[in-house]
Protein backbone atom coordinates (compact mmCIF):
# COMPACT_ATOMS: atom_id res chain seq x y z
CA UNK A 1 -89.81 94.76 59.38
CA UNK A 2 -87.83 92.51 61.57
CA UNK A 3 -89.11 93.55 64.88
CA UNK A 4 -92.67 92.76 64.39
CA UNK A 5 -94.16 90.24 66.67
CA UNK A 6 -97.48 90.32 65.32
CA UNK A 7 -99.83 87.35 67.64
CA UNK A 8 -102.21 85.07 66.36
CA UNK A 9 -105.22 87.34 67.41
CA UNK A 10 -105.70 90.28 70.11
CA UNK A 11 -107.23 87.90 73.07
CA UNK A 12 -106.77 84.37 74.45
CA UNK A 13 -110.13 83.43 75.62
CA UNK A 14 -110.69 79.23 76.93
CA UNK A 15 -107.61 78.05 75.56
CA UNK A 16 -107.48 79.62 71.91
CA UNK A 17 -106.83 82.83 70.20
CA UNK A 18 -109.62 84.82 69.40
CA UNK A 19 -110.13 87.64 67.01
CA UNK A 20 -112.82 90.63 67.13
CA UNK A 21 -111.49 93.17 64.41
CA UNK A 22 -114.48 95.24 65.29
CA UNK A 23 -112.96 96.92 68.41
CA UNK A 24 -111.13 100.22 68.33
CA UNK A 25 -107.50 99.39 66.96
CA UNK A 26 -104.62 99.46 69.15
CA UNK A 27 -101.12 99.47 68.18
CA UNK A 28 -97.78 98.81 69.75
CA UNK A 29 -94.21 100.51 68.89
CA UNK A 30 -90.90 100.04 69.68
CA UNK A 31 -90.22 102.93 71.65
CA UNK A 32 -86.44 102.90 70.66
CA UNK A 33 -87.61 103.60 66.90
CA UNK A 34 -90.95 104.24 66.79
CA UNK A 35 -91.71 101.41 64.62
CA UNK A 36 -94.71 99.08 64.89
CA UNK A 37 -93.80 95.60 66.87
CA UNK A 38 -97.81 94.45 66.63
CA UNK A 39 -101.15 95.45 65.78
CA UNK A 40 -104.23 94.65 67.97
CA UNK A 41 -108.15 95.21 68.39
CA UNK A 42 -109.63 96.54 72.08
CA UNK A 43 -111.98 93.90 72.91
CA UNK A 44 -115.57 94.49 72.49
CA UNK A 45 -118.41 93.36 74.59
CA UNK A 46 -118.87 90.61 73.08
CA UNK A 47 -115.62 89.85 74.06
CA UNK A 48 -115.59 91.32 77.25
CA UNK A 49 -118.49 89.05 78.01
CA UNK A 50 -116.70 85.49 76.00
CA UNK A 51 -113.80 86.17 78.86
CA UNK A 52 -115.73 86.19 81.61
CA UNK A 53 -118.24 83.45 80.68
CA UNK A 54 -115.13 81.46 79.73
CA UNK A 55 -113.87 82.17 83.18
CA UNK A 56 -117.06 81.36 84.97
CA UNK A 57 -117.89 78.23 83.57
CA UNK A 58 -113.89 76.99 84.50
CA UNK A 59 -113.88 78.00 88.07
CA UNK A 60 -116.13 74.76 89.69
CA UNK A 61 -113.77 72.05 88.06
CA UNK A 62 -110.29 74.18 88.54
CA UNK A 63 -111.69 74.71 92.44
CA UNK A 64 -112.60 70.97 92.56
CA UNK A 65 -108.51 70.13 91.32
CA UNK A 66 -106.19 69.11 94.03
CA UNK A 67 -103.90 71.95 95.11
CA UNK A 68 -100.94 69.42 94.31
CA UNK A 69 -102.76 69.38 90.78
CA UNK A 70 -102.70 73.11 90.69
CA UNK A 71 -99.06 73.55 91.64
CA UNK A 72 -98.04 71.01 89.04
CA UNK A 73 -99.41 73.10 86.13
CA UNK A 74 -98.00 75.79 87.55
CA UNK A 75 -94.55 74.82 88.51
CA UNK A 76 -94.65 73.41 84.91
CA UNK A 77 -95.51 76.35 83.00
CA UNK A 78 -92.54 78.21 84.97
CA UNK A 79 -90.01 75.59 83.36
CA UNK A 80 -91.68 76.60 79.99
CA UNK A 81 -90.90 80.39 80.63
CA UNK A 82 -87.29 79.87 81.90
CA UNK A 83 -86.86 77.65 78.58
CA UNK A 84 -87.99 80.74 76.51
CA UNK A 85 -86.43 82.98 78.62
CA UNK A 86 -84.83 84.68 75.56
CA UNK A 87 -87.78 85.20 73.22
CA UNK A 88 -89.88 86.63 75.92
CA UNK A 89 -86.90 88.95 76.67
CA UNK A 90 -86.61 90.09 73.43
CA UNK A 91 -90.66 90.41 72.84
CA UNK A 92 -90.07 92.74 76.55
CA UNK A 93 -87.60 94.88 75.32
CA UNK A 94 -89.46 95.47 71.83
CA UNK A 95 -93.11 96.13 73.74
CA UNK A 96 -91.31 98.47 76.60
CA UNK A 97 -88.30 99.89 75.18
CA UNK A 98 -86.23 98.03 78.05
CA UNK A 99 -82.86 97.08 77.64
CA UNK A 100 -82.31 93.54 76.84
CA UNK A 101 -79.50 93.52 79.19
CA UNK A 102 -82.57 94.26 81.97
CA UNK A 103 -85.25 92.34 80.74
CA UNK A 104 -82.91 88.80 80.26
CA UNK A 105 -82.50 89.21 84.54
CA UNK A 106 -85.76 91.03 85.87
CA UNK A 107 -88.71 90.25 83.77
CA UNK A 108 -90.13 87.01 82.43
CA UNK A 109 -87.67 85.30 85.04
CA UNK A 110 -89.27 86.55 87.75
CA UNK A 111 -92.36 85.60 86.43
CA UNK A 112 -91.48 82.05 86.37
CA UNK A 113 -89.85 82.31 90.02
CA UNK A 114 -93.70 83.39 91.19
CA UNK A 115 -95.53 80.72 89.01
CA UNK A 116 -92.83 78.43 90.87
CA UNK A 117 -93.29 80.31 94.38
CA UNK A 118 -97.33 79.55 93.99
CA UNK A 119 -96.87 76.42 92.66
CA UNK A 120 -94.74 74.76 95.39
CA UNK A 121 -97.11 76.30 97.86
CA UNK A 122 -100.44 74.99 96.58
CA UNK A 123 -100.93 72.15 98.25
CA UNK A 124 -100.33 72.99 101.56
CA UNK A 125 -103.56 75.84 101.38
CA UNK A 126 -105.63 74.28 104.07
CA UNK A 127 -107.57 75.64 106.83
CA UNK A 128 -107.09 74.65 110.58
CA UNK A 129 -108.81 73.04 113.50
CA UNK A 130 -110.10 74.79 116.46
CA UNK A 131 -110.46 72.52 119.72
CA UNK A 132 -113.41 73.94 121.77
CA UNK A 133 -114.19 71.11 124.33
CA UNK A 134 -116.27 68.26 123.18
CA UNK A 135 -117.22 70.66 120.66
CA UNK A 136 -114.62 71.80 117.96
CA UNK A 137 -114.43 74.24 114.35
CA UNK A 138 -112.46 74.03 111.28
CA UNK A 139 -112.10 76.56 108.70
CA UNK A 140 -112.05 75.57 105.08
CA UNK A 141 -110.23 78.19 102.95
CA UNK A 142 -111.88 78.59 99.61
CA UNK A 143 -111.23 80.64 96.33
CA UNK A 144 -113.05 83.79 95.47
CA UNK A 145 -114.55 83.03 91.83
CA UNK A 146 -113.23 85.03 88.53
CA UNK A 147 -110.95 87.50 89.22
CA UNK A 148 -109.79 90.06 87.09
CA UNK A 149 -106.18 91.54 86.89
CA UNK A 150 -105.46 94.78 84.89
CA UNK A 151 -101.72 95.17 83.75
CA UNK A 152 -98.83 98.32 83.94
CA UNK A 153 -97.28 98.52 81.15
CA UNK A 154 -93.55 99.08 83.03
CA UNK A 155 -93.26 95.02 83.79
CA UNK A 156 -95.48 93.00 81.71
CA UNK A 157 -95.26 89.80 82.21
CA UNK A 158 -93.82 90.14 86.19
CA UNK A 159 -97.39 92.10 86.80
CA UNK A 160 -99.19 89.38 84.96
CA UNK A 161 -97.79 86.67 86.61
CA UNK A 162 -97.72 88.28 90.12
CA UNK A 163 -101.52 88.50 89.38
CA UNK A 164 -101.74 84.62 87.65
CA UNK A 165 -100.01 82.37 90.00
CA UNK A 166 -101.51 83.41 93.53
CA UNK A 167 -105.33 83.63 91.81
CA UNK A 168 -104.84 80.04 90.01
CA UNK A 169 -102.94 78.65 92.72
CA UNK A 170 -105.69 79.39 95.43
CA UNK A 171 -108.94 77.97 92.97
CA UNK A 172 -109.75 81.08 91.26
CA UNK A 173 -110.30 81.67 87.28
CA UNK A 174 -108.27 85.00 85.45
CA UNK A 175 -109.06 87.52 83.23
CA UNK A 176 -106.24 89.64 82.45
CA UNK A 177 -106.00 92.76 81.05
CA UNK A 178 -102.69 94.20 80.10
CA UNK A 179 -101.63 97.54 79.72
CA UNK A 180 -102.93 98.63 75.59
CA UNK A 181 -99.01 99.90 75.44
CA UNK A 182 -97.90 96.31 76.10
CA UNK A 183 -100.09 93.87 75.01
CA UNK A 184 -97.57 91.43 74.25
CA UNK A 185 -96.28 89.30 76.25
CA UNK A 186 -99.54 88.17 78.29
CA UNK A 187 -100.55 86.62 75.20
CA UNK A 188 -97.56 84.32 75.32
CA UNK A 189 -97.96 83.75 79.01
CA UNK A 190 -101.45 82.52 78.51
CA UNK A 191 -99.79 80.15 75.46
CA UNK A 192 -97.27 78.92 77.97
CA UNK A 193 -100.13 78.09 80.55
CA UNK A 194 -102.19 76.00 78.10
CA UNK A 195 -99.21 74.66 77.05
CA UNK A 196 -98.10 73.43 80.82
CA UNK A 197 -101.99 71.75 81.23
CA UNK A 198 -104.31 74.52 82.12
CA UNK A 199 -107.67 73.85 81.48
CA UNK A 200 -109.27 76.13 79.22
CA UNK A 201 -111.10 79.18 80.26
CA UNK A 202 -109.03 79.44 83.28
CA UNK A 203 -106.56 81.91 81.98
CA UNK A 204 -107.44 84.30 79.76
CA UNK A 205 -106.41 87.54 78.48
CA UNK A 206 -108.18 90.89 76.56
CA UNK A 207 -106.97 93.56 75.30
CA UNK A 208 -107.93 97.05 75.67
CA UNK A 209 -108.03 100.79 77.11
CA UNK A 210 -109.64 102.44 80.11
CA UNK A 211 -113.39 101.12 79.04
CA UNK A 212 -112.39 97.57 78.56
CA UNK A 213 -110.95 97.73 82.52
CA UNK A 214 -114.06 99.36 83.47
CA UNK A 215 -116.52 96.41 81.78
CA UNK A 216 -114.48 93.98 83.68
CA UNK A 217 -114.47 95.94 87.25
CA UNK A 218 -118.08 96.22 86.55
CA UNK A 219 -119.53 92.73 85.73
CA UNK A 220 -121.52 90.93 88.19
CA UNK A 221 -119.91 87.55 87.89
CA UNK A 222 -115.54 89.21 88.94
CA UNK A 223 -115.33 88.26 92.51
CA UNK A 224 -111.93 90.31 92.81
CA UNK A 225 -110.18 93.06 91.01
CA UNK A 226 -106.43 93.39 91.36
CA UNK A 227 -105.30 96.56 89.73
CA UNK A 228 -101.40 97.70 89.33
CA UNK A 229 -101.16 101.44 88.01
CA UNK A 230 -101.75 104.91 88.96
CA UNK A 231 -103.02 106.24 92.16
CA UNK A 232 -105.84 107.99 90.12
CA UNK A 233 -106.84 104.90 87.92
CA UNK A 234 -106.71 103.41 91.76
CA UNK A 235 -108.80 105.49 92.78
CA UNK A 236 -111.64 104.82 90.68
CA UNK A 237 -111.23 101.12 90.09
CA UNK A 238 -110.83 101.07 93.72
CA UNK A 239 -114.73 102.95 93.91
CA UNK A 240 -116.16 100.71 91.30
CA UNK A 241 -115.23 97.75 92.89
CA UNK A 242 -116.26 98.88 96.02
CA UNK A 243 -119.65 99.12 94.18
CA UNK A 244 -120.21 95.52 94.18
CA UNK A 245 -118.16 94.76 97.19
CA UNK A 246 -115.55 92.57 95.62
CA UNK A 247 -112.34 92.04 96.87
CA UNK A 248 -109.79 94.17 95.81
CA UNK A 249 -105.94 94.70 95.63
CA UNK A 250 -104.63 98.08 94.71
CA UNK A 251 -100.65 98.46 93.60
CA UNK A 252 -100.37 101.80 92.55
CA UNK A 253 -97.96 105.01 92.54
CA UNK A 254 -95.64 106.19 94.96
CA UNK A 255 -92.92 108.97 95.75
CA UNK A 256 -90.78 106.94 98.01
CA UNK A 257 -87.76 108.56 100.31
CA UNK A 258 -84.63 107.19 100.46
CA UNK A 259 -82.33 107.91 103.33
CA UNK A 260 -78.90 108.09 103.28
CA UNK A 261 -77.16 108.73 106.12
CA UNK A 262 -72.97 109.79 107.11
CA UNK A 263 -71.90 106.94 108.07
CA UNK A 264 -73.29 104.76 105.09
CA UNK A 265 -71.32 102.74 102.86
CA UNK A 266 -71.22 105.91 100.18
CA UNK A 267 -70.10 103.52 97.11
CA UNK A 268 -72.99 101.09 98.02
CA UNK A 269 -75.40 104.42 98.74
CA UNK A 270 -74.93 105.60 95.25
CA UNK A 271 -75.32 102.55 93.40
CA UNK A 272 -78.67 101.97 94.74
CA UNK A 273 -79.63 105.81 94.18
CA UNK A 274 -78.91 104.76 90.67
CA UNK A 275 -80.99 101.95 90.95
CA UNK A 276 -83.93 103.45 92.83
CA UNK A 277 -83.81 106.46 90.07
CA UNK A 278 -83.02 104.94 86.46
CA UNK A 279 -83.48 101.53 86.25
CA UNK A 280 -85.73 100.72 83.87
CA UNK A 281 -85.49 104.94 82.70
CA UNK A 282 -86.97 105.59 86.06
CA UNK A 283 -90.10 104.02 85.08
CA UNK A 284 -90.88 102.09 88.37
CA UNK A 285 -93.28 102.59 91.34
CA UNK A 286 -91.34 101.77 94.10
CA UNK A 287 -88.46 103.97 93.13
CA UNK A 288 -86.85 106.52 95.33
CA UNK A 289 -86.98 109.41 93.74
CA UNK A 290 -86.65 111.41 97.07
CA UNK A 291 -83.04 110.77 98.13
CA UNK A 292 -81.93 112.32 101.41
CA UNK A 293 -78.70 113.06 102.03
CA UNK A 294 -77.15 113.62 105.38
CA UNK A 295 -75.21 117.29 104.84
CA UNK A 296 -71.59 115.79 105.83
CA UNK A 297 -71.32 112.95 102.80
CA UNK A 298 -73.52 115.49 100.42
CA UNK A 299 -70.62 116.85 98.23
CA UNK A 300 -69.08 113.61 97.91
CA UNK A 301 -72.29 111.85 97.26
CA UNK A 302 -73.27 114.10 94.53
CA UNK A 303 -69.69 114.09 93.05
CA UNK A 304 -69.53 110.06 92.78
CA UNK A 305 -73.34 110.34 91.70
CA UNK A 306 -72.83 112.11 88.61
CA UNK A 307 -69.65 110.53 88.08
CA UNK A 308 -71.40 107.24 87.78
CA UNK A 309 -74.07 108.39 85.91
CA UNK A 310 -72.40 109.69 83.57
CA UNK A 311 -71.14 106.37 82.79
CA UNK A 312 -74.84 105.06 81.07
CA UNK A 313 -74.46 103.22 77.94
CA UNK A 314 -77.52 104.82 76.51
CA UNK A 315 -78.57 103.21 72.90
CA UNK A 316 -80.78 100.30 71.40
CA UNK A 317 -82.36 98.15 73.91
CA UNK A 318 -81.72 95.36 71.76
CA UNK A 319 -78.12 95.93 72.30
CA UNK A 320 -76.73 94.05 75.39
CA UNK A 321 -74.21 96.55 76.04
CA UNK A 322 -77.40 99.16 76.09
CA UNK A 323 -78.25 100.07 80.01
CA UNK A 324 -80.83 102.77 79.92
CA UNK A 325 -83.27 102.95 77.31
CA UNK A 326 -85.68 105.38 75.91
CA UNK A 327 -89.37 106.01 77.82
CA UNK A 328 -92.29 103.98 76.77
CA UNK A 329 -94.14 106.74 75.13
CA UNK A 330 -94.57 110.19 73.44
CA UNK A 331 -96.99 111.36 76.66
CA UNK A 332 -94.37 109.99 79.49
CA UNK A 333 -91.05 111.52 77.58
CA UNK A 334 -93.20 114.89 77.51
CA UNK A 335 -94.51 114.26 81.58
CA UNK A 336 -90.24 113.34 82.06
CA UNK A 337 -89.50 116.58 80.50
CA UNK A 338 -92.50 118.75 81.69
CA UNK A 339 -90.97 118.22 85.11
CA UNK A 340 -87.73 119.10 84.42
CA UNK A 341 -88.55 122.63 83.71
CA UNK A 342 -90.47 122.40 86.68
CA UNK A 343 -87.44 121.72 88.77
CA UNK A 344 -85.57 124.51 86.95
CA UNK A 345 -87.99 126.94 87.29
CA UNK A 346 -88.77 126.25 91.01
CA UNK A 347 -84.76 126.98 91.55
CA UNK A 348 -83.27 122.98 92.07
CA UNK A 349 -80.01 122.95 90.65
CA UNK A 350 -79.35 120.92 87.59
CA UNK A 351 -76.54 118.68 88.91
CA UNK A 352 -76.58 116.54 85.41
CA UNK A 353 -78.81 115.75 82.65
CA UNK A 354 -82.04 117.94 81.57
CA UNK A 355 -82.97 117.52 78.30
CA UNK A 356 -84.22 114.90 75.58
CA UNK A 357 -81.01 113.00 74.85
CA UNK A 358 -79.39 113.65 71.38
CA UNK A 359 -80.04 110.27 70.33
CA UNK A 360 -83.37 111.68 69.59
CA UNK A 361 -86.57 109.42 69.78
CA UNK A 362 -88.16 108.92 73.20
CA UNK A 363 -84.74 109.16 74.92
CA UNK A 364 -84.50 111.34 78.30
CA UNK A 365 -80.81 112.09 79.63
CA UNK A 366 -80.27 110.78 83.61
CA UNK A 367 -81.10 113.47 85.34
CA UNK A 368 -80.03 114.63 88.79
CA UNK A 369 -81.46 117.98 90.35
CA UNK A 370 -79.39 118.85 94.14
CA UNK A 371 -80.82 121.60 96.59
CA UNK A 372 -84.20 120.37 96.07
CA UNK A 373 -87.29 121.68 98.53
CA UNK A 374 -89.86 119.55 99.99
CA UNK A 375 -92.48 121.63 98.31
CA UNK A 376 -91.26 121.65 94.62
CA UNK A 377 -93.48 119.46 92.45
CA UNK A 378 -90.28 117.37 91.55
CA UNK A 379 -90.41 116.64 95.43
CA UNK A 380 -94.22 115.62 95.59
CA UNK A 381 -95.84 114.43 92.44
CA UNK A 382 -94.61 111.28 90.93
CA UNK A 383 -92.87 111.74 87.79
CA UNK A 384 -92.30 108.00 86.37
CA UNK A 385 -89.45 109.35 84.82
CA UNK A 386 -85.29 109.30 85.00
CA UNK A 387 -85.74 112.40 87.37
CA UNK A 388 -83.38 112.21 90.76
CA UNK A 389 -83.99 114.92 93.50
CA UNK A 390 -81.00 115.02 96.44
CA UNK A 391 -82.46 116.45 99.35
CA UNK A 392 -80.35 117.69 102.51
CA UNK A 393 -81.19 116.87 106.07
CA UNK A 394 -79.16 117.27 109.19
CA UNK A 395 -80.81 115.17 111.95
CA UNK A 396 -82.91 111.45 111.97
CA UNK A 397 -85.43 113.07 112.99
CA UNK A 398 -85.80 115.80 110.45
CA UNK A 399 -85.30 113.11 108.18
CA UNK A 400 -88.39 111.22 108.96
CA UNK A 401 -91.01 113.76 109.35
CA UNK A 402 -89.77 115.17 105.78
CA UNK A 403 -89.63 111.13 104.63
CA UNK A 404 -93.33 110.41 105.60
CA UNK A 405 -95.07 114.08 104.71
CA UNK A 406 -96.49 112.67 101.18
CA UNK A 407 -99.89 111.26 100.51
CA UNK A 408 -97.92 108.08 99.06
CA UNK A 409 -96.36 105.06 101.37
CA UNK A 410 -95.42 102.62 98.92
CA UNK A 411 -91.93 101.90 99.80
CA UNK A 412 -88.70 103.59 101.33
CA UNK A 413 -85.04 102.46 102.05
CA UNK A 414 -82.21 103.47 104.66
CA UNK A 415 -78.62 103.44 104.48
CA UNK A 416 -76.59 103.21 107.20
CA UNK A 417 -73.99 101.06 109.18
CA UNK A 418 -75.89 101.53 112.40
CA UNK A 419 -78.14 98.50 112.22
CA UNK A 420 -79.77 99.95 115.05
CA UNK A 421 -81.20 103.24 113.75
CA UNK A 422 -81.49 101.37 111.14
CA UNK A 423 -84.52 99.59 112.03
CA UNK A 424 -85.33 102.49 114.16
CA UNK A 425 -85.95 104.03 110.84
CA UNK A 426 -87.60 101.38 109.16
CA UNK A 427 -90.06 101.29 111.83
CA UNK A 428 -91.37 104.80 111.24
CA UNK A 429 -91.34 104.46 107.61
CA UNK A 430 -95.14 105.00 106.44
CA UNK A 431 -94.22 102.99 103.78
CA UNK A 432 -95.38 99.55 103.05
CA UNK A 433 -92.14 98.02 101.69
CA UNK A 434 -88.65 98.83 103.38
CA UNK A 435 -85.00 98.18 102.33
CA UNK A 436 -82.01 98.47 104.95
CA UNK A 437 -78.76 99.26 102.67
CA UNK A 438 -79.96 98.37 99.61
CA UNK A 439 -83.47 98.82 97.08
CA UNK A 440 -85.81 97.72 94.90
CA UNK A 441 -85.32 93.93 95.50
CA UNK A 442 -88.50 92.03 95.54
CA UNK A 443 -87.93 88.42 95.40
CA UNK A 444 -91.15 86.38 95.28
CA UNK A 445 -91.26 85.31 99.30
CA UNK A 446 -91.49 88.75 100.46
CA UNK A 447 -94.58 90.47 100.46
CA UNK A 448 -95.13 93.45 98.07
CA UNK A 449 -97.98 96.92 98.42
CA UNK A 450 -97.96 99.85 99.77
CA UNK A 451 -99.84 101.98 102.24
CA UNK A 452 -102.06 105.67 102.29
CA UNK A 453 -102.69 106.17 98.73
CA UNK A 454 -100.14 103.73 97.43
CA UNK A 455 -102.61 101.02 97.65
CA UNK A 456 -104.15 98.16 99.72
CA UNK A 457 -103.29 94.87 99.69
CA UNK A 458 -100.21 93.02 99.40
CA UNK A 459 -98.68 90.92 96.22
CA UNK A 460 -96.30 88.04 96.84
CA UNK A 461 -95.61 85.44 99.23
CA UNK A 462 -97.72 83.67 101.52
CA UNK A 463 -99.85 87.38 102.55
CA UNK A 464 -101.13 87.02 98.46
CA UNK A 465 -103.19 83.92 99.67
CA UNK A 466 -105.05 85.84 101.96
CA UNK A 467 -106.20 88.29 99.01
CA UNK A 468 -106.84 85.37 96.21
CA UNK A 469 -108.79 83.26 99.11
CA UNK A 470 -111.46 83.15 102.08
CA UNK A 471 -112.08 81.25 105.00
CA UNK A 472 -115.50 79.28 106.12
CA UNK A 473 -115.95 78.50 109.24
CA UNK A 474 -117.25 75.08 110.56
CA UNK A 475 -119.07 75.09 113.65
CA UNK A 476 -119.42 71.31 115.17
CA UNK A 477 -121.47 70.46 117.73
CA UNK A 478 -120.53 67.29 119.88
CA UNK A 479 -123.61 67.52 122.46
CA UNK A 480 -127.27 68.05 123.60
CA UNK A 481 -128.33 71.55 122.55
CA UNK A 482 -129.87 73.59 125.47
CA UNK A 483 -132.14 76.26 125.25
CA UNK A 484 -133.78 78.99 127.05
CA UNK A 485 -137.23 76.83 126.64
């Protein structure tokens, strides 16, 4: 079959492949055909505990490196990946069912713009001093130990590096789990890694399902756990790790408004409607699947909306032309489709779309439901799925209050030419990331994360150090010391 990518082995454990065949077998498909790209073993204990032992016994010598030492490796392996750029692409598109087109732009090149982000930053990690008189303090800011990522399966090897670069670059050791639906590329990354100088046992990666996460979260020896997926996988990594009091950061699920209001720039409002709704076949986070509408631009909106839509080059994500591909799995394309009939049968109005595309397979059609309710389940519960609602509001206000009444605050987004509401808005978003007339950008310097149950913690930029890293303060005395007697 030309589109298998079968690895080496299933786990990358102190700077070699390592094979365990006794662990529960887990297999990868191309979601555009069905057919099997790779075929993997879960880890085992034994190799639960070879990761973490690995990691442990790395973390005193990669601490005791240089942060300019760090940053090289890391600023290195990014070259590697923009080199490759291509390969991992294609290795992307065959694990997710992403369109090439997508994953050449959005994937492994972001991943090398954070290794390079964490990279150029290492060195300057330092504490500060604190004049107090005579006397004076420093603070020494130090990594946490081993710290253990767990993958989504929607961006690979973005989630894997947004996870790599800030742990490595601060002092810590890695073990990463990805996703069991896209075990893939992480295996490279770690390649790539070794490749750019990384001592062994400082990256590492194991494969496996909800009981392989839960070993990790569990051990004595993780110091962190940074989880991206679901808010109820969240919730109970979030409890376990809470066990052992380790540090934690928590990027999960969201149902994120999008406001668009009468006197936005419409063309510029629907294209990032699109892109908030079926990018990657609606299988992101942050998306805005709540789009509000201000009633005056609502018929036009909706017209240009579907006329757009309509427009999707839907076929083989191998094909560059391709721009929407099929979901990642049986269970999502039945959750994308479960919902639909939801939205029917709570009254929405189909707009376009609504069934399983003709292509057959795992493809969904685009689909856009208008006069949507704030208390339909297409309205509240996050679908992960090409599945727009249009909402209708009259005033800012009424906006808002309908905006922020959802248990999630991961992200949100505004249109409007009034820069002034606009950050008016933005400032009442319970939301943790915000875009002003435009969405789902997340370039590397800007903090990512969400709020209520969309998580804690933030990914990116310079607020990632604080979560990879802690402080020590130094008390120094310059004087006699008194005392009471």
């Amino acid at each position: 079959m030309p589109n298998t990518k079968q690895p080496e082995a299933s786990h990358y454990i102190n700077g070699q492949y390592v094979e365990d065949s006794a662990g529960k077998e887990l297999v990868t498909r191309y979601p555009a055909t069905g057919e099997v790209v790779a075929s993997l073993y879960a880890a085992t204990n034994n190799i639960v505990d070879h990761a973490l032992a690995a990691a442990d016994a790395a973390r005193a010598s990669w601490a005791a490196m240089t942060g300019s030492e760090r940053g090289r490796i890391l600023r290195k392996a990014a070259d590697i990946i923009r080199e490759r750029n291509r390969e991992l692409s294609v290795l992307e598109t065959l694990d997710t069912g992403k369109p090439l087109q997508e994953t050449l732009v959005a994937d492994a090149a972001s991943g090398a713009d954070c290794l390079e982000y964490f990279g150029a930053i290492a060195a300057g990690l330092t504490g500060e001093h604190i004049q107090l008189g005579k006397d004076f303090a420093y603070t020494i800011r130090e990594p946490l130990g081993v710290c253990v990522g767990i993958g989504a399966w929607n961006y690979p090897i973005q989630i894997a590096c947004w996870k790599a670069a800030p742990a490595l670059a601060c002092g810590n050791t890695l073990v990463f789990k990805p996703s069991e639906m896209t075990p893939l590329s992480a295996l490279k990354l770690a390649e790539i890694l070794t490749e750019a100088g990384l001592p062994d046992g400082v990256f590492n990666v194991i494969q496996g399902y909800g009981e392989t996460g839960g070993a990790l979260v569990d051990d004595s020896r993780v110091a962190k756990v940074s989880l991206t997926g679901s808010v109820p996988t969240g919730r109970k990594v979030y409890a376990a790790a809470a066990k052992g009091m380790k540090h934690v950061t928590m990027e999960l699920g969201g149902k994120s408004p999008l406001l668009i209001f009468d006197d936005a720039s419409l063309g510029d409002a629907v294209s990032a409607a699109i892109n908030a709704n079926f990018y990657s076949s609606g299988q992101i986070c942050s998306n805005g699947t709540r789009v509000f509408v201000q009633k005056g631009i609502l018929p036009e909106f909706l017209a240009r909306l579907k006329e757009r839509t309509q427009k999707a080059i839907i076929g083989d994500p191998l094909d560059e032309a391709t721009n929407f591909g099929p979901m990642i799995s049986q269970a999502q394309f039945d959750i994308a489709l479960s919902y639909i009939k939801k939205g029917i049968d709570e009254g929405a109005t189909l707009v376009l779309g609504g069934k399983a595309h003709h292509k057959g397979g795992l493809y969904v059609e685009p689909t856009i439901f208008s006069d949507v309710t704030d208390d339909m389940a297409i309205a509240r519960e996050e679908i992960f799925g090409p599945v727009m609602s249009v909402l209708p509001f009259d005033t800012e206000e009424e906006a808002l209050r309908r905006a922020n009444d959802t248990e999630f605050g991961l992200a949100a987004g505004v249109f409007t030419s009034d820069l002034t509401r606009a950050h008016r808005v933005v400032a009442a978003f319970e939301a943790g990331t915000c875009w002003i007339n435009t969405y789902n950008l997340t370039p590397i310097e800007m903090p990512f994360g969400g709020t209520k149950a969309s998580g804690v913690g933030r990914e990116n930029a310079k607020a990632a150090i604080e979560h990879y890293s802690e402080l020590k303060s130094v008390y120094v005395g310059m004087g006699p010391v008194e005392a009471a007697f």
